[in-house]
C-alpha atoms as a PDB file:
ATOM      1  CA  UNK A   1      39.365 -56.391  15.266  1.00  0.00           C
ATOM      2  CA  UNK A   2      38.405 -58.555  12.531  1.00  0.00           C
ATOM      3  CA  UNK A   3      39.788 -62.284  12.775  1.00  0.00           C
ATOM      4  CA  UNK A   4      39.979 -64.630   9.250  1.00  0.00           C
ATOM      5  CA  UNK A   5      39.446 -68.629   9.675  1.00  0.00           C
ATOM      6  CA  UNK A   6      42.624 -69.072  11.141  1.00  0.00           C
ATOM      7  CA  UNK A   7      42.285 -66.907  13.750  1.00  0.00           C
ATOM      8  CA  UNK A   8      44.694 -64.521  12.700  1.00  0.00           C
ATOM      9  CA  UNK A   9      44.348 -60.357  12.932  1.00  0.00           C
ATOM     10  CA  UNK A  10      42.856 -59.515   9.429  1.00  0.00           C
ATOM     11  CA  UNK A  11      42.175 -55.038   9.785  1.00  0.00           C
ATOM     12  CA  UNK A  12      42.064 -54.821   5.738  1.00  0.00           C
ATOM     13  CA  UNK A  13      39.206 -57.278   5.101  1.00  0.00           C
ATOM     14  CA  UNK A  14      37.722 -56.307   8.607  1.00  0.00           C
ATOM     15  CA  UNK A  15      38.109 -52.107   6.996  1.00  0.00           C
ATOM     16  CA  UNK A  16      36.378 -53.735   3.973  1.00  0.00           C
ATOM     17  CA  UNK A  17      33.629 -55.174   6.150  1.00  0.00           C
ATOM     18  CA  UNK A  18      33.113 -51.930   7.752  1.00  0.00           C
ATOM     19  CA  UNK A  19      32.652 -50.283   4.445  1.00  0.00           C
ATOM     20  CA  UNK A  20      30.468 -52.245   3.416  1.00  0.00           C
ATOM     21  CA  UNK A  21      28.447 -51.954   6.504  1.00  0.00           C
ATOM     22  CA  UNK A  22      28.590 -47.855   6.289  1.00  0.00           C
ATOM     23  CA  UNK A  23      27.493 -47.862   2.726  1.00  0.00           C
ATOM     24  CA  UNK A  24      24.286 -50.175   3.670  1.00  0.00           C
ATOM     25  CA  UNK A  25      23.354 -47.935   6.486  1.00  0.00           C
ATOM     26  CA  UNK A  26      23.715 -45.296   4.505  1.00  0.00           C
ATOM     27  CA  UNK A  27      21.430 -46.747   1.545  1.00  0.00           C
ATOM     28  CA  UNK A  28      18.753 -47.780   4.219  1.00  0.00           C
ATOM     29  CA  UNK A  29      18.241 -44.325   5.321  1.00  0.00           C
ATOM     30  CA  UNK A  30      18.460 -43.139   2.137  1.00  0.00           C
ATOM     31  CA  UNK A  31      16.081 -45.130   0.879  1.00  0.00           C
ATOM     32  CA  UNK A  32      13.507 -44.717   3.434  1.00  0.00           C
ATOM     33  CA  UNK A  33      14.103 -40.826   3.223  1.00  0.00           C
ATOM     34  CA  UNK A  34      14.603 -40.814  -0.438  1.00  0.00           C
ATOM     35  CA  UNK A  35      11.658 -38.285  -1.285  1.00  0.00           C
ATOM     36  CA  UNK A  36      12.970 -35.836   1.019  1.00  0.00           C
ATOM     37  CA  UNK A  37      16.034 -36.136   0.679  1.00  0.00           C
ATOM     38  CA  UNK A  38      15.684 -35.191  -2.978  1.00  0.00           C
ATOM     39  CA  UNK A  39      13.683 -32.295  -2.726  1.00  0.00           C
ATOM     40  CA  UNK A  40      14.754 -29.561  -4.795  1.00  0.00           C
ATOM     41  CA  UNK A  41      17.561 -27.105  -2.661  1.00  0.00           C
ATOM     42  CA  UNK A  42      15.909 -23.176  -1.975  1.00  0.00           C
ATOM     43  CA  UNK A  43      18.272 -20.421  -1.223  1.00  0.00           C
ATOM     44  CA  UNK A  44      16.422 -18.217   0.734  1.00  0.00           C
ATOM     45  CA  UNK A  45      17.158 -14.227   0.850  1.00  0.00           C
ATOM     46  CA  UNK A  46      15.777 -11.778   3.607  1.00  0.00           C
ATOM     47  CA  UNK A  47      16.355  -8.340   4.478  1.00  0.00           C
ATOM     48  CA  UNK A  48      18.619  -8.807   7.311  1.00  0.00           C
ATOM     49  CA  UNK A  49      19.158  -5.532   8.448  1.00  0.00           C
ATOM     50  CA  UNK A  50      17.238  -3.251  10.865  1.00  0.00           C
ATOM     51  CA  UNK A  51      15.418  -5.088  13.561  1.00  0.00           C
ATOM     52  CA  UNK A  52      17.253  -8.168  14.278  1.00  0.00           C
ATOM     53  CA  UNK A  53      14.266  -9.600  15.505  1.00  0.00           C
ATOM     54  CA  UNK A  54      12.040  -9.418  12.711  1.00  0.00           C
ATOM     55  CA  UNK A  55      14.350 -10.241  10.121  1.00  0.00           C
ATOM     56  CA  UNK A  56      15.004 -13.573  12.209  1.00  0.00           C
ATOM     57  CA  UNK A  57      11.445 -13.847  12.421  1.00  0.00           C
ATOM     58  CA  UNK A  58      10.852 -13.440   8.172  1.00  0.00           C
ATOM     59  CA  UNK A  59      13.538 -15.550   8.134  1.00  0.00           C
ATOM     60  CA  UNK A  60      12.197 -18.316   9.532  1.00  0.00           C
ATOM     61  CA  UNK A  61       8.840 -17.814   7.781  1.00  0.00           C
ATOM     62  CA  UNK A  62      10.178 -17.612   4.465  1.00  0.00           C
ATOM     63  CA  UNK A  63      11.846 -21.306   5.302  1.00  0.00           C
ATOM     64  CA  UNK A  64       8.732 -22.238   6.347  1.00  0.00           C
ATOM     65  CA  UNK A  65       6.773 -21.529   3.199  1.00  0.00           C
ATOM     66  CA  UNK A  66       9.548 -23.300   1.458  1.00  0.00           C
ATOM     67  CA  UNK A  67       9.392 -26.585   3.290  1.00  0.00           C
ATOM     68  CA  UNK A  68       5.269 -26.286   2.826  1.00  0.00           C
ATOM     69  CA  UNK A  69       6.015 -25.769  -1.317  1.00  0.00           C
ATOM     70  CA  UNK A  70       8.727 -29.067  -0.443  1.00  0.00           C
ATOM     71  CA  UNK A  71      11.403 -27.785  -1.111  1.00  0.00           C
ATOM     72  CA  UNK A  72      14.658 -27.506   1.099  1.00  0.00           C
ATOM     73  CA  UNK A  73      15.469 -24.188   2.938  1.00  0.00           C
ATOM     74  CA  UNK A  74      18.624 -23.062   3.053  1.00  0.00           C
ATOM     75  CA  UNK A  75      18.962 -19.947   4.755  1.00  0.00           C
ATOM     76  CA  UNK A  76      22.734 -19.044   5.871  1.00  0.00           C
ATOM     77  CA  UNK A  77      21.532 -15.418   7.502  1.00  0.00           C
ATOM     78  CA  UNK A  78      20.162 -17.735   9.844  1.00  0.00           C
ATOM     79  CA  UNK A  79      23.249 -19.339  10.642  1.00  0.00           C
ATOM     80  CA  UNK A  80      26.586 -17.045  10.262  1.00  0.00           C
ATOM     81  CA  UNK A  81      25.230 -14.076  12.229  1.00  0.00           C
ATOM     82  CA  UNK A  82      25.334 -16.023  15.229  1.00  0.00           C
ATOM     83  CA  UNK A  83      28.566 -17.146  14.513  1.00  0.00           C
ATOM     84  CA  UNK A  84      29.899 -15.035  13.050  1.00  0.00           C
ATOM     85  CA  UNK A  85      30.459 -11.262  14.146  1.00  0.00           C
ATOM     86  CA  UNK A  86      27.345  -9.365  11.908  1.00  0.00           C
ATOM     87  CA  UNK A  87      29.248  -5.791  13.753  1.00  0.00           C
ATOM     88  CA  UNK A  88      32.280  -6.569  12.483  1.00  0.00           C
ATOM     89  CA  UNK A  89      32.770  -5.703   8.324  1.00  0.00           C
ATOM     90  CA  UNK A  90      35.144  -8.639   8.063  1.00  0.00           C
ATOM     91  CA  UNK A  91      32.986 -11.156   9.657  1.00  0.00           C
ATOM     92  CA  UNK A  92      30.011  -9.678   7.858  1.00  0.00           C
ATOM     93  CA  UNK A  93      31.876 -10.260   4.339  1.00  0.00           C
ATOM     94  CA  UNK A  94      33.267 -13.443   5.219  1.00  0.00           C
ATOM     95  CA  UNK A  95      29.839 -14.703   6.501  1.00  0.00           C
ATOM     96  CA  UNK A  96      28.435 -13.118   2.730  1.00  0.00           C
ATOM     97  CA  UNK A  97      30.853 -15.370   0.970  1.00  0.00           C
ATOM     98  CA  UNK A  98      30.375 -18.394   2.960  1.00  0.00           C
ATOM     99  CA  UNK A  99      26.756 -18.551   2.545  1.00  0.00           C
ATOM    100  CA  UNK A 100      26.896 -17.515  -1.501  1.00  0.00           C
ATOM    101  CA  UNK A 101      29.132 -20.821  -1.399  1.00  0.00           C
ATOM    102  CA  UNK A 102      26.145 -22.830   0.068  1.00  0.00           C
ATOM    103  CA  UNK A 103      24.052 -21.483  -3.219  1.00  0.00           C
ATOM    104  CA  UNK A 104      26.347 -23.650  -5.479  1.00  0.00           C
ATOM    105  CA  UNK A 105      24.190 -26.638  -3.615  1.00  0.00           C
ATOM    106  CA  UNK A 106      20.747 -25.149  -4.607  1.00  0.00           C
ATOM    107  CA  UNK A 107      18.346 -25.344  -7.297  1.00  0.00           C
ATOM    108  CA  UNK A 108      16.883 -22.080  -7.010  1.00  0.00           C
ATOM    109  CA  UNK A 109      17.048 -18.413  -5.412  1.00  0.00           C
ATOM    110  CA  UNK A 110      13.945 -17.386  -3.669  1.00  0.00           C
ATOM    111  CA  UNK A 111      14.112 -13.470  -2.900  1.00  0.00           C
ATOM    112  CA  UNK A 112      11.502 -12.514  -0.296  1.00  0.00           C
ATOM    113  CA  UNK A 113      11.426  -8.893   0.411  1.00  0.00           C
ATOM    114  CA  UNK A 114      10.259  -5.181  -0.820  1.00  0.00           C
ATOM    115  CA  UNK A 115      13.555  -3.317  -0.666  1.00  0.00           C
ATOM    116  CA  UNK A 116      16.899  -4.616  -1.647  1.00  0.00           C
ATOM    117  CA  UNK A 117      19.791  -4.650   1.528  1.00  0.00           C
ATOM    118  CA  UNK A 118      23.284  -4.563   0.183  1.00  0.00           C
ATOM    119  CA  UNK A 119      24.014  -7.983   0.824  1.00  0.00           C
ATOM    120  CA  UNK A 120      20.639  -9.072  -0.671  1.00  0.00           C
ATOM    121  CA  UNK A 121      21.956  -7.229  -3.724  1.00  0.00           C
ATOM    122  CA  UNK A 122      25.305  -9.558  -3.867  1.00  0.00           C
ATOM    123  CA  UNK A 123      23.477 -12.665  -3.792  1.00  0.00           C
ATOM    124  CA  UNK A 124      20.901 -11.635  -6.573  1.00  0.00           C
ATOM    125  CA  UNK A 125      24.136 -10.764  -8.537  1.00  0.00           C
ATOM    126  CA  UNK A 126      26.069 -14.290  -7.698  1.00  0.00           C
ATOM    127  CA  UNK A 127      22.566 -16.203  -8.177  1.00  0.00           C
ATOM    128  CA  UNK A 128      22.564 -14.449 -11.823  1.00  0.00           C
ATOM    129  CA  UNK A 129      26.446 -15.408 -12.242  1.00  0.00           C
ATOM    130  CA  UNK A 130      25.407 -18.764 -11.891  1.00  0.00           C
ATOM    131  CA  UNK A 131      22.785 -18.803 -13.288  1.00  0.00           C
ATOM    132  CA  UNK A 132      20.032 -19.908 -11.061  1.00  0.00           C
ATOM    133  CA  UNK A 133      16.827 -19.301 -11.516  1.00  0.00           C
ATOM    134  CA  UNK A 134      15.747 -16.834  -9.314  1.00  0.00           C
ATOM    135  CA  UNK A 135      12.305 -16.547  -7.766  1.00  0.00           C
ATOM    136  CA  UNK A 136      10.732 -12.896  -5.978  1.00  0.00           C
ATOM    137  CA  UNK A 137       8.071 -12.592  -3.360  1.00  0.00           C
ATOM    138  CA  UNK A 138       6.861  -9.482  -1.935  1.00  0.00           C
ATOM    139  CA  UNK A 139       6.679 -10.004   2.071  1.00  0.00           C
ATOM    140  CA  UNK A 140       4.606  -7.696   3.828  1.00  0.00           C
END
C-alpha cells in the first residue's frame, strides 16, 4: 500500500503509481520488440480435412513461410480443433466463426491449397466481405 508524506494510506495515488509503472513496462517491451511487433497480421487458410495429420503438418508450414516473408501467422485451424470438438457440426461452426473473427486483426488472407474445403470456401467469402486482400499459393 502506497503511503503519502504523512504517513497516511494513499491507494488512489499509489493505483496512479502503478499505472504508470504498467504503461512503462509496457513501452519498454514494446519498444525493444517494436519491429516485430508491427509486422503485418497473415491469416492463414489450409485444407483441414482428410488426414488430420498432414493438414496439421501444412499447417504449420504455411506459418512457417509466413514468419520467413515476416509477417505474423495467424492460423486458428491450429488452435480450435483441439479445443474445440472438429466431430461435432456445432463446435465445427462455432470454431469457423471464432477464427473468421480473428481475420478482423489481419492485414491479409493467404490461401495455401489446390482444392477448396467448405470451410476454406467461408473464409475466402468473409476475407472478400471485408475486403482483405487475399493472397493464393498452390501447396503441393
Amino acid at each position: 500500500m502506497y503511503r503519502n508524506q504523512e504517513g497516511y494510506a494513499d491507494p488512489t495515488a499509489g493505483n496512479a503509481i502503478e499505472n504508470v509503472l504498467k504503461e512503462q513496462e509496457k513501452h519498454k517491451f514494446m519498444g525493444k520488440n517494436q519491429e516485430i511487433l508491427l509486422r503485418p497480421k497473415i491469416y492463414i487458410i489450409s485444407n483441414h480435412s482428410g488426414s488430420k495429420t498432414e493438414n496439421i503438418s501444412m499447417a504449420i508450414k504455411c506459418c512457417q513461410y509466413a514468419i520467413a516473408k515476416g509477417k505474423i501467422p495467424v492460423a486458428p485451424h491450429l488452435l480450435y480443433p483441439r479445443i474445440l470438438n472438429d466431430g461435432d457440426p456445432e463446435e465445427r461452426k462455432l470454431g469457423i466463426i471464432f477464427g473468421i473473427s480473428l481475420m478482423d486483426f489481419c492485414n491479409e488472407v493467404w490461401f495455401f491449397g489446390n482444392t477448396l474445403s467448405s470451410s476454406a470456401k467461408t473464409q475466402l467469402q468473409e476475407a472478400k466481405l471485408r475486403g482483405k486482400p487475399i493472397r493464393y499459393f498452390e501447396w503441393r
